[in-house]
C-alpha atoms as a PDB file:
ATOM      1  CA  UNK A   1    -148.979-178.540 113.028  1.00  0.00           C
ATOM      2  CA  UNK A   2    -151.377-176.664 110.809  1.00  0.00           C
ATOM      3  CA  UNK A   3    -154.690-177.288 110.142  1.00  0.00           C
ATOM      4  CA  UNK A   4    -157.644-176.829 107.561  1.00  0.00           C
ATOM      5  CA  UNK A   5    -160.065-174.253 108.578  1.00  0.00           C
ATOM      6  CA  UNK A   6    -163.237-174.524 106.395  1.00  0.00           C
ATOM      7  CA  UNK A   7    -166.041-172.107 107.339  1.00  0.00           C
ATOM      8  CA  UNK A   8    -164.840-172.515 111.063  1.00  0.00           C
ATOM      9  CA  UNK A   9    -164.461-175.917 111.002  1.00  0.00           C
ATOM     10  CA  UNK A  10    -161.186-177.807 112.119  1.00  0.00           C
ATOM     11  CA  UNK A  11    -160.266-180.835 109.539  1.00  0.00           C
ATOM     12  CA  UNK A  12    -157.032-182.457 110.490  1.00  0.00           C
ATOM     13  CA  UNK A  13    -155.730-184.230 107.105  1.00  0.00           C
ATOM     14  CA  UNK A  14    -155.463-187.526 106.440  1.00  0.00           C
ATOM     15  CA  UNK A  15    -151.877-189.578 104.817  1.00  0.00           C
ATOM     16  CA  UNK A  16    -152.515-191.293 101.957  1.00  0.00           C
ATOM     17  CA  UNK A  17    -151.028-194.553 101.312  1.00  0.00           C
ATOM     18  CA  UNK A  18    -148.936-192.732  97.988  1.00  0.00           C
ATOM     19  CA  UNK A  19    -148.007-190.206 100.620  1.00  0.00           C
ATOM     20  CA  UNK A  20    -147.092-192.584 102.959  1.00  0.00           C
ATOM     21  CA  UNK A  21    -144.967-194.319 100.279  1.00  0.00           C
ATOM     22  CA  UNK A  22    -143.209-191.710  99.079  1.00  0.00           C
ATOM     23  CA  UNK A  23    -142.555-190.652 102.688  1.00  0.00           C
ATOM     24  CA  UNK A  24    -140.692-193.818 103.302  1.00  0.00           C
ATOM     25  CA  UNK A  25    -138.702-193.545  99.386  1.00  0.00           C
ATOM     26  CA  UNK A  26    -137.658-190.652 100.998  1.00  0.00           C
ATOM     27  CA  UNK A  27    -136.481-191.752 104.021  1.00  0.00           C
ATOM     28  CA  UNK A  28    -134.648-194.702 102.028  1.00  0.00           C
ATOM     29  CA  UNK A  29    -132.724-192.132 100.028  1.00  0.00           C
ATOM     30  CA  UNK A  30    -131.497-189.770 102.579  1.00  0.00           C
ATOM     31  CA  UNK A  31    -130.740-192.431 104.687  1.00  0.00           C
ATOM     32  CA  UNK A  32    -128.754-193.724 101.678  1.00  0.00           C
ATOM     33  CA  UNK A  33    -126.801-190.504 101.083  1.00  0.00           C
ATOM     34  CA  UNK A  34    -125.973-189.913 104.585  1.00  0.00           C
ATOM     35  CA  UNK A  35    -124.079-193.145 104.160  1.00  0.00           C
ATOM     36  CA  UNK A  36    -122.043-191.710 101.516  1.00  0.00           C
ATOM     37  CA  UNK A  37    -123.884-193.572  98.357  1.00  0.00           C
ATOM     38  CA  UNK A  38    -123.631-191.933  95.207  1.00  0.00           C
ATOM     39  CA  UNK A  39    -127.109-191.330  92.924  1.00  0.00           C
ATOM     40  CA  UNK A  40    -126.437-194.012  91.018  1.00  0.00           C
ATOM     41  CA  UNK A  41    -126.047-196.376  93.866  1.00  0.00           C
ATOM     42  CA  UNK A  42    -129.312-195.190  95.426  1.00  0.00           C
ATOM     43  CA  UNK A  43    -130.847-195.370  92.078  1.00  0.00           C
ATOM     44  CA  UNK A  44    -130.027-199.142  91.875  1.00  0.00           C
ATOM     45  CA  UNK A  45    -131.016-200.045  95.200  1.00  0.00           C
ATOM     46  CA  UNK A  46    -134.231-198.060  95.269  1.00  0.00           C
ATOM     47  CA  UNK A  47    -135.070-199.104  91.338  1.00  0.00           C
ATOM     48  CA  UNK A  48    -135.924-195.825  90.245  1.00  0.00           C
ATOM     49  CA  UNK A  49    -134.191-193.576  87.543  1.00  0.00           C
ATOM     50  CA  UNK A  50    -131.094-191.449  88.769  1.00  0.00           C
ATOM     51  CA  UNK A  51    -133.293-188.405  87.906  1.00  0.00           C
ATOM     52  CA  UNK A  52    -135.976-189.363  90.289  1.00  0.00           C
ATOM     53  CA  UNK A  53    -133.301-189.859  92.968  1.00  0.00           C
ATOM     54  CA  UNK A  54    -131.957-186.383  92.330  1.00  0.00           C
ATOM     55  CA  UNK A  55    -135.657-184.549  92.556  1.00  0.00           C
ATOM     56  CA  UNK A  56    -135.957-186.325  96.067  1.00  0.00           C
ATOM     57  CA  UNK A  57    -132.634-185.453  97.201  1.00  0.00           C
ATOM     58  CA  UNK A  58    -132.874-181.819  96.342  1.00  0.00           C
ATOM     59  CA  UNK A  59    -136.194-180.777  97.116  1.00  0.00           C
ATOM     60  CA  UNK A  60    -138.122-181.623 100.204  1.00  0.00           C
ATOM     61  CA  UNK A  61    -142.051-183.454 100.198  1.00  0.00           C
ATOM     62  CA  UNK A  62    -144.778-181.493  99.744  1.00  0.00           C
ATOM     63  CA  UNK A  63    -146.497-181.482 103.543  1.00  0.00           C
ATOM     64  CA  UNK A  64    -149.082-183.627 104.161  1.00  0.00           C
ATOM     65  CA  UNK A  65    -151.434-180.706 106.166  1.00  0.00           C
ATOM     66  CA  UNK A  66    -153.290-178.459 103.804  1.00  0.00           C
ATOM     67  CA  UNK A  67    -154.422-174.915 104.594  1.00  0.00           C
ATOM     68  CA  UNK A  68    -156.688-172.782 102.262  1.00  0.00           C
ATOM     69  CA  UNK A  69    -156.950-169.258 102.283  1.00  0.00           C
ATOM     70  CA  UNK A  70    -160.451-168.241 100.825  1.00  0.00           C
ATOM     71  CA  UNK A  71    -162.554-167.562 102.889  1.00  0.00           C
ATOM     72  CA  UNK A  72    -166.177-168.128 102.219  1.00  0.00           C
ATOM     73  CA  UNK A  73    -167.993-166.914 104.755  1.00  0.00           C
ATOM     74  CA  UNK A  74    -168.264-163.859 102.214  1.00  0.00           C
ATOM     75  CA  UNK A  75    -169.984-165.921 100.102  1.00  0.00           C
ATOM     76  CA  UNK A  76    -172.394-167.679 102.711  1.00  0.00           C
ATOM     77  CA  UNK A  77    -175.479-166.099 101.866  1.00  0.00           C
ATOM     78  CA  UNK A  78    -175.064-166.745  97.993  1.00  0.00           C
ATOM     79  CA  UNK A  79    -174.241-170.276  98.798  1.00  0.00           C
ATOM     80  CA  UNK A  80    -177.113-171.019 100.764  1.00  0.00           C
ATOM     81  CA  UNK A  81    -179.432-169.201  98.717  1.00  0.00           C
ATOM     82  CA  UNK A  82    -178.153-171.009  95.484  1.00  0.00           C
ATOM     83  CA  UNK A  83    -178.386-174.361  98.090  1.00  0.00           C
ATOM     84  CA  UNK A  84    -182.109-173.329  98.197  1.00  0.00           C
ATOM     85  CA  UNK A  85    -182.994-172.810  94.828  1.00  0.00           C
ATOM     86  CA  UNK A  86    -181.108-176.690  94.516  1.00  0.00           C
ATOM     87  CA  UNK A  87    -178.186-175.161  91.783  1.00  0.00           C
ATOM     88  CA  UNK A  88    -175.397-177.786  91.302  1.00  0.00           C
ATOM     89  CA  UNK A  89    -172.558-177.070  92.488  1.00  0.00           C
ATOM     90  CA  UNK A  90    -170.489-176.029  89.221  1.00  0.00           C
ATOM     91  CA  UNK A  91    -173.089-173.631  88.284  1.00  0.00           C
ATOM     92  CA  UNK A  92    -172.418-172.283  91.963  1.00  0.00           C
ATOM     93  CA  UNK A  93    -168.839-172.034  91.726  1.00  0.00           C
ATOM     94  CA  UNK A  94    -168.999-170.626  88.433  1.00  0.00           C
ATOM     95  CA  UNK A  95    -171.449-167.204  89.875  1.00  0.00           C
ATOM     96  CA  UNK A  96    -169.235-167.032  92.778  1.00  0.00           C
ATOM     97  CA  UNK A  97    -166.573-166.598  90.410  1.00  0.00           C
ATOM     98  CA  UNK A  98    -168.334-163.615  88.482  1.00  0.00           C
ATOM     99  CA  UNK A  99    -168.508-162.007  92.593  1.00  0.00           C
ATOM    100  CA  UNK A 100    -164.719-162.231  93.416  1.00  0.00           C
ATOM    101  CA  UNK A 101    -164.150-165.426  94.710  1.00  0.00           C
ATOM    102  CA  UNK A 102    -160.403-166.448  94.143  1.00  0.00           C
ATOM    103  CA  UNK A 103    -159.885-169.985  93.864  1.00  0.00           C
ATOM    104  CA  UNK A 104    -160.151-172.859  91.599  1.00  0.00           C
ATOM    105  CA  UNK A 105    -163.218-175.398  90.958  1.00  0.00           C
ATOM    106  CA  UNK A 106    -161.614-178.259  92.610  1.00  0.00           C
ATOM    107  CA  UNK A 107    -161.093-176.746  96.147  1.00  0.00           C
ATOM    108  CA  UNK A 108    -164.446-174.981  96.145  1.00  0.00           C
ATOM    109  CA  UNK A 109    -165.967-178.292  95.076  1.00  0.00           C
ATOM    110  CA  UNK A 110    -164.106-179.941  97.552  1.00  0.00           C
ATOM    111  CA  UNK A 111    -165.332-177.439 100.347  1.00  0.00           C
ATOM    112  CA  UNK A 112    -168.502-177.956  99.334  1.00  0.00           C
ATOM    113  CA  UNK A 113    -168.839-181.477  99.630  1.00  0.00           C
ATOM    114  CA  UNK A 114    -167.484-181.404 103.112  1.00  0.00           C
ATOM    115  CA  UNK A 115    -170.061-178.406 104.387  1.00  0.00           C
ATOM    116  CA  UNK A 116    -173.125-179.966 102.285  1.00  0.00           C
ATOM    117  CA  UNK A 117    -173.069-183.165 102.508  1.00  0.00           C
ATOM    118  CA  UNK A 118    -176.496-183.818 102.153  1.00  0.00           C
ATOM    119  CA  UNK A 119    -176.912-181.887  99.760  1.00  0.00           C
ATOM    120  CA  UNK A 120    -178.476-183.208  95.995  1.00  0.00           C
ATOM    121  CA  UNK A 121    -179.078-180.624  93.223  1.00  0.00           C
ATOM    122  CA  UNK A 122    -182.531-181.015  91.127  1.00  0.00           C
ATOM    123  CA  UNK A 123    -180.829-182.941  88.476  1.00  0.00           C
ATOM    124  CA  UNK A 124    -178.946-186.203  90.415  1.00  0.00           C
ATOM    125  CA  UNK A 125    -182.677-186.404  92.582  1.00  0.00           C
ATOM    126  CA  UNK A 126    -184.483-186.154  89.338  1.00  0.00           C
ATOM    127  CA  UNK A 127    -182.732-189.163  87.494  1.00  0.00           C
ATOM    128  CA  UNK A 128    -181.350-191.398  90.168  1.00  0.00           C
ATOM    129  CA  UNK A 129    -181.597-194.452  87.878  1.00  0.00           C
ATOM    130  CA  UNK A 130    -180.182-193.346  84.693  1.00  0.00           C
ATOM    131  CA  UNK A 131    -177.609-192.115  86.682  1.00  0.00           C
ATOM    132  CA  UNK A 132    -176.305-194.750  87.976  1.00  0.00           C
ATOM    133  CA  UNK A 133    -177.295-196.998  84.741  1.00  0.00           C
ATOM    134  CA  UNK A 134    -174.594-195.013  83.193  1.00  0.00           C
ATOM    135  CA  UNK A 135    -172.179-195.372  85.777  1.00  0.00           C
ATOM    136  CA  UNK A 136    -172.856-199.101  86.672  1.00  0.00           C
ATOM    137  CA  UNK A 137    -173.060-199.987  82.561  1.00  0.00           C
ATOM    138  CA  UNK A 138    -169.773-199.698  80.269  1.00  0.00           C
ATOM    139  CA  UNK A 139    -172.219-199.822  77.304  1.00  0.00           C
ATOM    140  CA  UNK A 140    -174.309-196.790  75.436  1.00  0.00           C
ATOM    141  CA  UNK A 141    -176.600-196.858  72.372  1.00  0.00           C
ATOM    142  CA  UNK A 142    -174.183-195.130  70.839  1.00  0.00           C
ATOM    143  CA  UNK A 143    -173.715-197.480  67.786  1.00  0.00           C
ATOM    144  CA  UNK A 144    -177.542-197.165  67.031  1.00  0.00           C
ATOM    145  CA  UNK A 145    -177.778-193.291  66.944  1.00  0.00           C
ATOM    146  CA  UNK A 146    -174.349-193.411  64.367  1.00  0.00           C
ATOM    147  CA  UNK A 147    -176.653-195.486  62.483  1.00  0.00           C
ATOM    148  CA  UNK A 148    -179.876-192.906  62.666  1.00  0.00           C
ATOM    149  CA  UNK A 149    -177.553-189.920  61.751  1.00  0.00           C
ATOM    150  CA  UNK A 150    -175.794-192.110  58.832  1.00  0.00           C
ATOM    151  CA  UNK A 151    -179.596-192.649  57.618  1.00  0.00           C
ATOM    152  CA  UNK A 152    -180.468-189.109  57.996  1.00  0.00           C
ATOM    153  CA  UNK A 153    -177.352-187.762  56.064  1.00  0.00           C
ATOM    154  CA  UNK A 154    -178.329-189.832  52.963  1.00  0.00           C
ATOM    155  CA  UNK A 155    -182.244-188.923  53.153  1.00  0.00           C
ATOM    156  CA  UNK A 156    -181.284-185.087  52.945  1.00  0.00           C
ATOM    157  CA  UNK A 157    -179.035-185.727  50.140  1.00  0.00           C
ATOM    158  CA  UNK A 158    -181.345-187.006  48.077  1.00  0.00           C
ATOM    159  CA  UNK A 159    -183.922-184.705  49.638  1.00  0.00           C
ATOM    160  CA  UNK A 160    -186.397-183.606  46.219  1.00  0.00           C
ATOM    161  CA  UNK A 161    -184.832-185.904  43.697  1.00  0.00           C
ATOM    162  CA  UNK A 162    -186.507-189.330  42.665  1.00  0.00           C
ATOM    163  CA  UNK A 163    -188.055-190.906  45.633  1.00  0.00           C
ATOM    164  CA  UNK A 164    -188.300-194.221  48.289  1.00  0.00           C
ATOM    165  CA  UNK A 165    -186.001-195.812  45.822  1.00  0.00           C
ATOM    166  CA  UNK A 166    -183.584-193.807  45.629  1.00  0.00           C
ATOM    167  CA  UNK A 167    -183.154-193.880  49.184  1.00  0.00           C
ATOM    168  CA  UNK A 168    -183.107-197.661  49.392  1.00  0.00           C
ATOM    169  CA  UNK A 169    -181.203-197.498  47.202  1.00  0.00           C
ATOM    170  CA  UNK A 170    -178.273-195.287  48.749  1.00  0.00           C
ATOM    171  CA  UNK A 171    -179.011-196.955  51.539  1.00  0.00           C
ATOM    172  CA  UNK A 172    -178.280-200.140  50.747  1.00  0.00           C
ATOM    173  CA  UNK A 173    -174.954-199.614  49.228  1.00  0.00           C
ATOM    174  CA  UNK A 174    -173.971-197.289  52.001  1.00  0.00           C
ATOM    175  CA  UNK A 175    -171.250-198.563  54.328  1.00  0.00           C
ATOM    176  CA  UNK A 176    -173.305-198.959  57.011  1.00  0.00           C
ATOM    177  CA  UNK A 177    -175.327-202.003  55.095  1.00  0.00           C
END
């Protein structure tokens, strides 16, 4: 069985319940061709498209146990010295990047979050509750500041002609009302 080494560390993997899922799809279909079906039968039975079937049947699932191969104990010193000087985590990746390291975003950030798990940059401790407003809320002001820049267009069109007037007047029989 392999296992995940980060920094040292052993991580046995967790199955996901899609894994696990497609797992058992799998196990339907083989089972289903070693019975002689055809992939149209198996397509029926398992309601999926005949093309679907055929992926299964001819390649194998991905494993379940991940393994990655960078090794960042190189990096260790840069890491913790950006983990002093509280850099997020993209602008980390991002000068480890410019240094050699060969990997994408996603698994560093995922490495990350596993070996610093306490770990806050200055800008999540330093708004905490707009943060989460924005998160929590599915609404923004955005409708007002399309409004300010509609208002602002039309004053600098008008900008040295006539006056206050002029303005209300553009204004007023402007789309925006």
């Amino acid at each position: 069985m392999k296992v995940c080494f980060f920094w040292g560390e052993v991580i046995k993997p967790s199955i996901s319940l899609k894994m696990t899922e497609r797992r058992e799809e799998f196990q339907l279909m083989a089972n289903l061709k070693r019975d002689g079906d055809n992939l149209s039968d198996i397509a029926r039975r398992t309601q999926m498209n005949w093309r679907t079937v055929k992926k299964y049947l001819t390649s194998s699932l991905p494993s379940i146990e991940r393994e990655t191969r960078v090794n960042y104990n190189k990096y260790m010193n840069q890491i913790n010295h950006m983990v002093h000087l509280e850099i997020n985590p993209t602008a980390m990746f991002k000068s480890l990047k410019d240094l050699g390291l060969n990997c994408c975003e996603r698994s560093f950030t995922r490495w990350f979050t596993i070996k610093f798990s306490a770990y806050q940059d200055k800008w999540s401790r330093a708004y905490p509750q707009p943060l989460k407003n924005a998160i929590s809320y599915n609404w923004t002001n955005g409708l007002v500041e399309g409004c300010v820049n509609t208002l602002r267009n039309k004053k600098c069109e008008i900008y040295g002609r006539r006056g206050f007037q002029l303005l209300r007047r553009k204004v007023c029989l402007s789309v925006m009302g």
